[in-house]
C-alpha atoms as a PDB file:
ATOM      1  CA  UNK A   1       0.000   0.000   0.000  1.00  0.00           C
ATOM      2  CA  UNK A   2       2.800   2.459   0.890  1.00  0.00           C
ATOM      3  CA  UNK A   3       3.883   1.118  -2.582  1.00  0.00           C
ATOM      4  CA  UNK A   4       1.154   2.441  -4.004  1.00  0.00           C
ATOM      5  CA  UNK A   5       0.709   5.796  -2.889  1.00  0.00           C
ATOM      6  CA  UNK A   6       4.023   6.748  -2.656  1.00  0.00           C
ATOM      7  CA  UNK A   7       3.652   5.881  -6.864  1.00  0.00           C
ATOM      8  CA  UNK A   8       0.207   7.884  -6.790  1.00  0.00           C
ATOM      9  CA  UNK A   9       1.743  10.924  -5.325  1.00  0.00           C
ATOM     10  CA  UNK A  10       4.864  10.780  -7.784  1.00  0.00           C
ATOM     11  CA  UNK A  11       1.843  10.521 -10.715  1.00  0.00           C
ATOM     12  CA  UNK A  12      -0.060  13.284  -9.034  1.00  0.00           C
ATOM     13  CA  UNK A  13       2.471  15.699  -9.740  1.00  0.00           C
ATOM     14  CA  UNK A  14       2.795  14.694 -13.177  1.00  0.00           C
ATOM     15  CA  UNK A  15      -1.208  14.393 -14.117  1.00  0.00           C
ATOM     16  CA  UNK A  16      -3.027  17.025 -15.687  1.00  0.00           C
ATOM     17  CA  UNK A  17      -7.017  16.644 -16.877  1.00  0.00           C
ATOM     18  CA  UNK A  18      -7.862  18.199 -20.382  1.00  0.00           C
ATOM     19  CA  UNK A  19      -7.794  21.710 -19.131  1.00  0.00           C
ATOM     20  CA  UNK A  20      -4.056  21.501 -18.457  1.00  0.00           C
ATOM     21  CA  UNK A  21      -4.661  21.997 -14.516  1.00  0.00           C
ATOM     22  CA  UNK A  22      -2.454  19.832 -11.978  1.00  0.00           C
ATOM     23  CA  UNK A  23      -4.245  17.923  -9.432  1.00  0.00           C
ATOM     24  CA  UNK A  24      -3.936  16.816  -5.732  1.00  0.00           C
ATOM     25  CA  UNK A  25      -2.663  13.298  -5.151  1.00  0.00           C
ATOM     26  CA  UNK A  26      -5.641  12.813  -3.035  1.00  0.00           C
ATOM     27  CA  UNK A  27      -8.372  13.441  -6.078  1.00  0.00           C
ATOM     28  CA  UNK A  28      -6.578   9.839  -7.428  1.00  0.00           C
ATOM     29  CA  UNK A  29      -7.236   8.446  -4.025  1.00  0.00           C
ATOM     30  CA  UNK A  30     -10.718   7.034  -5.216  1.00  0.00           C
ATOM     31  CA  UNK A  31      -9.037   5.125  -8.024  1.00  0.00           C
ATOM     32  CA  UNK A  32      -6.373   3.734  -5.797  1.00  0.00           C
ATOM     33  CA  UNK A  33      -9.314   2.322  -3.722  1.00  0.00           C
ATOM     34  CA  UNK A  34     -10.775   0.480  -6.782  1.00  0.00           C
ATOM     35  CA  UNK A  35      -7.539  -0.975  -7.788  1.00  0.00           C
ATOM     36  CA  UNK A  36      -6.529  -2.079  -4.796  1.00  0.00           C
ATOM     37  CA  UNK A  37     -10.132  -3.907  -4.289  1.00  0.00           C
ATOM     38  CA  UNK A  38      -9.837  -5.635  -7.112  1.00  0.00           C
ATOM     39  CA  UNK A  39      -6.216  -6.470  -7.392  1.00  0.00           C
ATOM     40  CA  UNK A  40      -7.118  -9.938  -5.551  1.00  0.00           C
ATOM     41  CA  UNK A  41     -10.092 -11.409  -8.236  1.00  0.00           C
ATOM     42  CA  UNK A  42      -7.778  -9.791 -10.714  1.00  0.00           C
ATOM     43  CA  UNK A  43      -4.777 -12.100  -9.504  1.00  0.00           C
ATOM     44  CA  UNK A  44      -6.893 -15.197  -9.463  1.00  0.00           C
ATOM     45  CA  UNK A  45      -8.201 -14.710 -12.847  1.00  0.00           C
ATOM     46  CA  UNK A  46      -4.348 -14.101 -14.234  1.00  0.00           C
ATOM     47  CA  UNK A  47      -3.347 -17.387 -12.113  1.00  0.00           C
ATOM     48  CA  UNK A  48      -6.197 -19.679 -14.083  1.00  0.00           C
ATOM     49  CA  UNK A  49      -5.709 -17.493 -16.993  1.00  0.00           C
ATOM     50  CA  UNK A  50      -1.744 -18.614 -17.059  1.00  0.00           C
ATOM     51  CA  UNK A  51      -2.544 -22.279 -16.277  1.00  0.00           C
ATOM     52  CA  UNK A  52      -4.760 -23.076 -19.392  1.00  0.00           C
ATOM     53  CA  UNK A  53      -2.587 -21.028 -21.590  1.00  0.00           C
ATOM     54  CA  UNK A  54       0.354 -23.336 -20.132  1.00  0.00           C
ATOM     55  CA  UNK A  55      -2.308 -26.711 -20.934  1.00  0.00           C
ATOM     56  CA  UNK A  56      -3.400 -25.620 -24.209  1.00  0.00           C
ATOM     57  CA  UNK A  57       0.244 -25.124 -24.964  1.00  0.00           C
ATOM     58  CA  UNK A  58       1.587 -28.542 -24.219  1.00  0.00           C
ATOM     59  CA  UNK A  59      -1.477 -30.056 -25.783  1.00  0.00           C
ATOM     60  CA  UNK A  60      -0.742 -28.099 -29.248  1.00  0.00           C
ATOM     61  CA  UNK A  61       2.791 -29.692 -28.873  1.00  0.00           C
ATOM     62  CA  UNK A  62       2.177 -32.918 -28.224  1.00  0.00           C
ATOM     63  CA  UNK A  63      -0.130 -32.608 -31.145  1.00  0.00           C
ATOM     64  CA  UNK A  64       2.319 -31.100 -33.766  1.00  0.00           C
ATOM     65  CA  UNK A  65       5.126 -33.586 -32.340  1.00  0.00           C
ATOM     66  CA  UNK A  66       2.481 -36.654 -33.053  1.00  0.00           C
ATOM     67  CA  UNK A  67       1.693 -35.025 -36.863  1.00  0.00           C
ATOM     68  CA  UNK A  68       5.420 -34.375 -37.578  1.00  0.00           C
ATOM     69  CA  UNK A  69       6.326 -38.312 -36.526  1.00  0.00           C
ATOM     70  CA  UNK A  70       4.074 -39.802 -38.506  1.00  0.00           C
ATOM     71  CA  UNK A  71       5.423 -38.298 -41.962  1.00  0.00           C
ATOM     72  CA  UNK A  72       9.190 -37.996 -40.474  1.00  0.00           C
ATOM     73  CA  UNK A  73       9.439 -41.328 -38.712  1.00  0.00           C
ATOM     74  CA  UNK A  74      13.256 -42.911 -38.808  1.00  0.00           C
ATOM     75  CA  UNK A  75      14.284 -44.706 -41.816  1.00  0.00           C
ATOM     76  CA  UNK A  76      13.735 -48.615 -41.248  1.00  0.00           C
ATOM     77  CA  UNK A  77      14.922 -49.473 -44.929  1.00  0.00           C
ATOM     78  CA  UNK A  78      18.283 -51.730 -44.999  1.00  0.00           C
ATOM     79  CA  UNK A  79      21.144 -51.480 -47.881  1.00  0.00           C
ATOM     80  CA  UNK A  80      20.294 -53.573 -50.677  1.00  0.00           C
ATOM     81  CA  UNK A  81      16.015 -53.698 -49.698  1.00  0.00           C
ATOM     82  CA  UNK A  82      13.872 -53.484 -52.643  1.00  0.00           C
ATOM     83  CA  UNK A  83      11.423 -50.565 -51.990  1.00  0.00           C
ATOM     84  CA  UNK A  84       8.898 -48.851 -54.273  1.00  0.00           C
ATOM     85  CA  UNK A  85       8.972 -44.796 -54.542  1.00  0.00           C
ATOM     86  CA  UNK A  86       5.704 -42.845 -54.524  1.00  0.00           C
ATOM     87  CA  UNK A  87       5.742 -40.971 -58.502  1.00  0.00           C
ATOM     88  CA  UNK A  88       4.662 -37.354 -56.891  1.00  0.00           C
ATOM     89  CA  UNK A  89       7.679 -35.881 -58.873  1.00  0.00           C
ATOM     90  CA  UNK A  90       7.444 -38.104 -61.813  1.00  0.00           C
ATOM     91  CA  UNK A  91       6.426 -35.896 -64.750  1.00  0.00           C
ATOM     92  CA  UNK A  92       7.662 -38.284 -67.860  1.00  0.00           C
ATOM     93  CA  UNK A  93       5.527 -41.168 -67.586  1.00  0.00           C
ATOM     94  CA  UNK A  94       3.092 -42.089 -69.922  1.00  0.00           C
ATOM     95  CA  UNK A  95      -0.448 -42.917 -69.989  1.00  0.00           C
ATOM     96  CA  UNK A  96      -3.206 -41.173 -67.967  1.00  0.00           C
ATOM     97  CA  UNK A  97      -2.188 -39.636 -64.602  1.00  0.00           C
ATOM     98  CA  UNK A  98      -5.199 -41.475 -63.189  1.00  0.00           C
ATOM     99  CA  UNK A  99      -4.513 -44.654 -64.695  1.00  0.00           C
ATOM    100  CA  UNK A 100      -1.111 -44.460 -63.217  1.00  0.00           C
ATOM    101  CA  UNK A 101      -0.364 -46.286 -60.064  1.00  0.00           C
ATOM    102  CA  UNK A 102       0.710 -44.384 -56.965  1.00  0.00           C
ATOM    103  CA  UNK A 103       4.246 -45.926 -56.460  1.00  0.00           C
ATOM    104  CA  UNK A 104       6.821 -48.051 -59.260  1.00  0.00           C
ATOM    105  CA  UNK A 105       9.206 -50.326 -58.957  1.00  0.00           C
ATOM    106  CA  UNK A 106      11.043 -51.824 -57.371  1.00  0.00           C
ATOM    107  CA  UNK A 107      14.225 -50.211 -57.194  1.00  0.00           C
ATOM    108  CA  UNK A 108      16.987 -51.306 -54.866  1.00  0.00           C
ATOM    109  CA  UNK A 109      18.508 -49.225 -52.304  1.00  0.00           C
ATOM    110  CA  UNK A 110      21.920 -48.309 -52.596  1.00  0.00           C
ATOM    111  CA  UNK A 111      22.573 -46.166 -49.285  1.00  0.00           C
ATOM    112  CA  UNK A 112      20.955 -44.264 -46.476  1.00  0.00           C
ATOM    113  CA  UNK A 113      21.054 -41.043 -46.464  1.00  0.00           C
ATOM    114  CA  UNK A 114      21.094 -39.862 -42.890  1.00  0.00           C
ATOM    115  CA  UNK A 115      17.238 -40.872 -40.669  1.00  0.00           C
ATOM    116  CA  UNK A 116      15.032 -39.411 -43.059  1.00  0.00           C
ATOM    117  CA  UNK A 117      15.981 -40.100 -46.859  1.00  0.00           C
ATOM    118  CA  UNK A 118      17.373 -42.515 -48.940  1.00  0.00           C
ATOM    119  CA  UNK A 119      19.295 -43.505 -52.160  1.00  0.00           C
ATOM    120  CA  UNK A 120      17.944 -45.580 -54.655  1.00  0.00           C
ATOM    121  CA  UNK A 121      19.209 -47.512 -57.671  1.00  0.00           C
ATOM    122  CA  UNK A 122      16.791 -45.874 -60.769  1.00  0.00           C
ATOM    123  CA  UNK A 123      15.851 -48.124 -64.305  1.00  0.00           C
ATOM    124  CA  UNK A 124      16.951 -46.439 -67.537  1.00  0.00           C
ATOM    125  CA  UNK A 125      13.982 -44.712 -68.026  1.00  0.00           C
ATOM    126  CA  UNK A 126      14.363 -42.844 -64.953  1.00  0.00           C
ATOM    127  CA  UNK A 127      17.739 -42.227 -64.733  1.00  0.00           C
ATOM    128  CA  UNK A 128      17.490 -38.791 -65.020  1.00  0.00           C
ATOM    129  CA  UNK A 129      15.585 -38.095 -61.560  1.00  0.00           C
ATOM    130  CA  UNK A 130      18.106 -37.307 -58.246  1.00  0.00           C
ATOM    131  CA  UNK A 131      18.222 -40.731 -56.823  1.00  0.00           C
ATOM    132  CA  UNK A 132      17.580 -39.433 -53.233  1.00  0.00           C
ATOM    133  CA  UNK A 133      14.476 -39.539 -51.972  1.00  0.00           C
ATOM    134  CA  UNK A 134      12.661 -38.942 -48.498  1.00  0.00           C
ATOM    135  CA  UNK A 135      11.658 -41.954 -46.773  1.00  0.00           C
ATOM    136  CA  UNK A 136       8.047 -40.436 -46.755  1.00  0.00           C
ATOM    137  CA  UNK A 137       7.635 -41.332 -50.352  1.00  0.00           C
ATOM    138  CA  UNK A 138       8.847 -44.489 -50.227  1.00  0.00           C
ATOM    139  CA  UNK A 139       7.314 -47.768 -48.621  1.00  0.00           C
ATOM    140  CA  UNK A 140       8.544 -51.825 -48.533  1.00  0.00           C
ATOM    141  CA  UNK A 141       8.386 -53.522 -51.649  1.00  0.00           C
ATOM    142  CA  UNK A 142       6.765 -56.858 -51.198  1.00  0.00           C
ATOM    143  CA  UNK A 143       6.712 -59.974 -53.775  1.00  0.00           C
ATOM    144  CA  UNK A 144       4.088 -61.273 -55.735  1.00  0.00           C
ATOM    145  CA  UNK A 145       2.719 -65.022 -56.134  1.00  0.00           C
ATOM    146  CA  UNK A 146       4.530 -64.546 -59.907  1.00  0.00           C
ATOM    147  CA  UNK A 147       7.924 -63.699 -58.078  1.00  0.00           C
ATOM    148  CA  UNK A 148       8.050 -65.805 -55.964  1.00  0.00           C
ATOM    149  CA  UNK A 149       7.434 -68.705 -58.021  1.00  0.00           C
ATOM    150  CA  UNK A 150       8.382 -67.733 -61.239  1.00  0.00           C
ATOM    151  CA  UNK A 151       7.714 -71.463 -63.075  1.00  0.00           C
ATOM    152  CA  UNK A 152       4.129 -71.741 -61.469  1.00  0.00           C
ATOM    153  CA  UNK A 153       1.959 -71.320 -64.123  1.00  0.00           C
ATOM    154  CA  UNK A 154      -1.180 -69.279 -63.694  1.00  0.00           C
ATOM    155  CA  UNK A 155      -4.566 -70.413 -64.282  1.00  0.00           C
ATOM    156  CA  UNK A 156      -5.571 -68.904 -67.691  1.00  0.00           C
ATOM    157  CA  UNK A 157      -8.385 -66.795 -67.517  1.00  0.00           C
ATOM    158  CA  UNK A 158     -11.326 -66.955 -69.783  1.00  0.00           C
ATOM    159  CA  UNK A 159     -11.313 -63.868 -72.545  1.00  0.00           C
ATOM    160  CA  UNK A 160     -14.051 -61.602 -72.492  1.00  0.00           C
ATOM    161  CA  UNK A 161     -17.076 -61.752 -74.350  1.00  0.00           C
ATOM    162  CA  UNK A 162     -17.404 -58.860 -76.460  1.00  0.00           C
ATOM    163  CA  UNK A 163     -20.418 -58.331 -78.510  1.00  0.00           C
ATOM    164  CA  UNK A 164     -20.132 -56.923 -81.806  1.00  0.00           C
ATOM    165  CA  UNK A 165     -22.623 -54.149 -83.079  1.00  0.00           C
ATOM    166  CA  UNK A 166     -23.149 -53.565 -86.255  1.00  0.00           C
ATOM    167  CA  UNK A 167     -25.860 -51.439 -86.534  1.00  0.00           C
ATOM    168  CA  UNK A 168     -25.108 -47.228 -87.209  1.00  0.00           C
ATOM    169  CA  UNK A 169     -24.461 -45.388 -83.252  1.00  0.00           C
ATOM    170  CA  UNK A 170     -26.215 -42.167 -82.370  1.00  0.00           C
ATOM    171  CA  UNK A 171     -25.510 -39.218 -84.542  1.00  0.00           C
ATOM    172  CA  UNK A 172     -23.737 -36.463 -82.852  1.00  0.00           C
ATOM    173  CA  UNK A 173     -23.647 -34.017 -86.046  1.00  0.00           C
ATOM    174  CA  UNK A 174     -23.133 -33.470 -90.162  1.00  0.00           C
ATOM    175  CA  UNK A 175     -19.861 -32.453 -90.758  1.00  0.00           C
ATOM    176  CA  UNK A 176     -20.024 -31.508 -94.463  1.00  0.00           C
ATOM    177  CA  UNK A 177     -21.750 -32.752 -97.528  1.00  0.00           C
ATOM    178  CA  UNK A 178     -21.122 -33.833-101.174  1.00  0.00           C
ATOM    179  CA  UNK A 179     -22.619 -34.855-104.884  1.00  0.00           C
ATOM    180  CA  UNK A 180     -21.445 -37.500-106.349  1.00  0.00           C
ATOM    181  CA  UNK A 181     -22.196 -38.994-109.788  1.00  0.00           C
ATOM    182  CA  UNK A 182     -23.221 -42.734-108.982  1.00  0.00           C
ATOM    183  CA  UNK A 183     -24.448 -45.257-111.480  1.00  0.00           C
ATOM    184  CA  UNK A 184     -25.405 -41.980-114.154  1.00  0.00           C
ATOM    185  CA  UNK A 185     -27.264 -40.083-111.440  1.00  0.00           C
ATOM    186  CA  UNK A 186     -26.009 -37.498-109.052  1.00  0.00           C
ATOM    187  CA  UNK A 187     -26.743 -38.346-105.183  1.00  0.00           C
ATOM    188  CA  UNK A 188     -25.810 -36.256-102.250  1.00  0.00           C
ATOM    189  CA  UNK A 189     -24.048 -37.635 -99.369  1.00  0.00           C
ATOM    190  CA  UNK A 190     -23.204 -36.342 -95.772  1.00  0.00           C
ATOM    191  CA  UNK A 191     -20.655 -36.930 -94.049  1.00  0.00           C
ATOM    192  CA  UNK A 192     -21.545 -37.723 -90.154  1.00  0.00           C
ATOM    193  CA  UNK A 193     -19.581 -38.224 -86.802  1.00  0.00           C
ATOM    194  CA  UNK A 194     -21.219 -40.605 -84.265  1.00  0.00           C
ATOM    195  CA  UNK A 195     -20.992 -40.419 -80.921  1.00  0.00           C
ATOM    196  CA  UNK A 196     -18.572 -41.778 -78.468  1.00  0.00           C
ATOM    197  CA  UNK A 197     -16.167 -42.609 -81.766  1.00  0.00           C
ATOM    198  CA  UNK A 198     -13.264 -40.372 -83.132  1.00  0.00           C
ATOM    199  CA  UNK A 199     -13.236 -38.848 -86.696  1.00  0.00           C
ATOM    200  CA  UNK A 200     -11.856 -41.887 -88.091  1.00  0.00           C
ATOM    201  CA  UNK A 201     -15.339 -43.663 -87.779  1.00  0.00           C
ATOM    202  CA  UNK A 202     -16.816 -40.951 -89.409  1.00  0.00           C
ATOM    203  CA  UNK A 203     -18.686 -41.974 -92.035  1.00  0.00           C
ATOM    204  CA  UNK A 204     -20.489 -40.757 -95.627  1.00  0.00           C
ATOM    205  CA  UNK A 205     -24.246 -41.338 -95.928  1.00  0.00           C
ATOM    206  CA  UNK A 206     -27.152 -40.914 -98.073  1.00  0.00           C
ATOM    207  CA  UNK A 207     -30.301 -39.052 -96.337  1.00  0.00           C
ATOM    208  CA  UNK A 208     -32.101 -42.112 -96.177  1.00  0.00           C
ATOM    209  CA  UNK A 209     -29.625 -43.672 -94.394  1.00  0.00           C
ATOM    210  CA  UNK A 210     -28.671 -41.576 -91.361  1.00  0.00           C
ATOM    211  CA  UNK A 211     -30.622 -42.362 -87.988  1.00  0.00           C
ATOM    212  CA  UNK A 212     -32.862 -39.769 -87.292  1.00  0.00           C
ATOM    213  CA  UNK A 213     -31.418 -37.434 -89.654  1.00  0.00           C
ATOM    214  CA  UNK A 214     -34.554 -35.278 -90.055  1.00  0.00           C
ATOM    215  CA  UNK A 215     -33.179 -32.741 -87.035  1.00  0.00           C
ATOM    216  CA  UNK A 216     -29.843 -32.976 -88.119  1.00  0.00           C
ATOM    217  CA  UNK A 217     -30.203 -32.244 -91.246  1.00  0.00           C
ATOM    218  CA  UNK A 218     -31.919 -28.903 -90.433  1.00  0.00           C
ATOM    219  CA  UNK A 219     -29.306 -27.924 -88.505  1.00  0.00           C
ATOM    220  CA  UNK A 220     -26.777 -28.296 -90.660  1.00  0.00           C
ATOM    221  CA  UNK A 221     -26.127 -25.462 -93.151  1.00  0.00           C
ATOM    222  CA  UNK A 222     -22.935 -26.237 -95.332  1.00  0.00           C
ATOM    223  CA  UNK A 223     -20.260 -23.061 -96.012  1.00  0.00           C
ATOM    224  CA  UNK A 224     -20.567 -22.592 -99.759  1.00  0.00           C
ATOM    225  CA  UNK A 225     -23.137 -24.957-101.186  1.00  0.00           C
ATOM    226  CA  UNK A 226     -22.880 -28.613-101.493  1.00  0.00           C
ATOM    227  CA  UNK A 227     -19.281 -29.334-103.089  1.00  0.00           C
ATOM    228  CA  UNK A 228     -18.302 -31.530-106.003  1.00  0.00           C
ATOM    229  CA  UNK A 229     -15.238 -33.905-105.620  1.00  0.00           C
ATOM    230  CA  UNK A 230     -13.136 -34.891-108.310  1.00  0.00           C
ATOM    231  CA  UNK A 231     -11.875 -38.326-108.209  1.00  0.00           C
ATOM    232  CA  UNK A 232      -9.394 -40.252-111.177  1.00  0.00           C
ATOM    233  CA  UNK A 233     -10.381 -43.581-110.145  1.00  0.00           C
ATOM    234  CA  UNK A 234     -14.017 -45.421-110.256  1.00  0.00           C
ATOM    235  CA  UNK A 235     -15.899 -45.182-107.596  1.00  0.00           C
ATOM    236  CA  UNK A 236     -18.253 -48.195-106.860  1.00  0.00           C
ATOM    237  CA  UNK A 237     -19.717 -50.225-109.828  1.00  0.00           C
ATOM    238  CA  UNK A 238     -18.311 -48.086-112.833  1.00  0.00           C
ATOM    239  CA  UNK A 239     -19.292 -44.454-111.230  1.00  0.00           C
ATOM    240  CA  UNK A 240     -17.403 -41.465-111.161  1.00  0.00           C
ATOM    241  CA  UNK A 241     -17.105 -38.381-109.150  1.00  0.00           C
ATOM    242  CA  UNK A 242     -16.895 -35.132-111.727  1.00  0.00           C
ATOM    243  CA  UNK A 243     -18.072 -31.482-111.861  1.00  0.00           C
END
């Protein structure tokens, strides 16, 4: 308390209210009171607000040290151990990246590389690549039936039964259209993309013979007119394509 009011008089001297005027010590007296009241729940509530600071703190640590061990646990790969590496930095292998699988190999291990990488022997394809890699992308390789027993011969499995369709697909649109001079008549053909097929299925059609070609038809407007094509050769049973 002395403290206190040997600090309030020290202030009192100093403290001036927005007109500028100095004040006595004992006009601060009232706020003295209300700190010094107070100063006990105030303690308490510092005291439990320091202890689950201090809890939350170790519990966050414990926490982060659990997440960091599971992706940065000690190497338990030997010298010479097959193991398969994870391709996350693999960008020159073929195919669809969702067709791929998640690791390849196996590659063998030539050396460790301290507790939390390794060195591995790459193929020819992948020579290129750093051959050090963190032990977080790599996991045990582990042998197949086939490598194990290389002569055992596998039960052939029965090929699948594909059925053949022969009949035309859906339409997905006209591309273009043509005359033609056919048997001594002219006939007009369109050429028409199906669906689900690429262009090389694409095929040329009379009207008659396009499913549901009414709609299609209407849509289609071909740049130019309808174009002739001129061809040196026959074209079915004697005809020929001319202007």
């Amino acid at each position: 308390m002395e403290d206190i009011l040997r600090r309030f008089c020290a202030y009192g001297m100093e403290y001036r209210d927005h007109e500028g005027d100095t004040h006595d010590w004992v006009t601060l007296l009232p706020e003295v009171q209300l700190a010094y009241n107070t100063t006990k729940d105030l303690h308490e509530m510092w005291k439990r607000a320091c202890d689950t600071a201090f809890k939350c703190m170790t519990e966050a640590k414990e926490y982060n040290k659990q997440s960091w061990n599971k992706s940065h646990m000690e190497p338990y790969f030997k010298e010479g151990e097959q193991v398969l590496v994870s391709i996350l930095n693999f960008n020159n292998l073929k195919g669809p990246k969702k067709m791929r699988d998640s690791f390849v190999g196996p590659f063998t291990i030539i050396k460790l590389l301290g507790k939390s990488a390794v060195e591995v022997k790459l193929t020819e394809g992948l020579s290129r690549k750093h051959l050090a890699f963190p032990v977080s992308l790599v996991k045990p390789y582990f042998q197949t039936e086939e490598d194990k027993f290389p002569s055992r011969k596998k039960s052939p499995t029965p090929p699948d039964i594909v059925e053949v369709d022969d009949s035309p697909g859906l339409v997905k649109r006209i591309i273009k259209a043509r005359r033609i001079r056919l048997n001594g008549r002219d006939q007009r053909q369109y050429l028409v993309r199906f669906k689900n097929q690429t262009a090389d299925e694409d095929k040329w059609l009379e009207k008659d013979a396009i499913p549901d070609g009414d709609p299609h038809l209407r849509s289609f407007r071909p740049l130019g007119g309808l174009k002739r094509l001129i061809y040196d050769e026959p074209l079915l049973k004697g005809g020929y394509v001319s202007l």
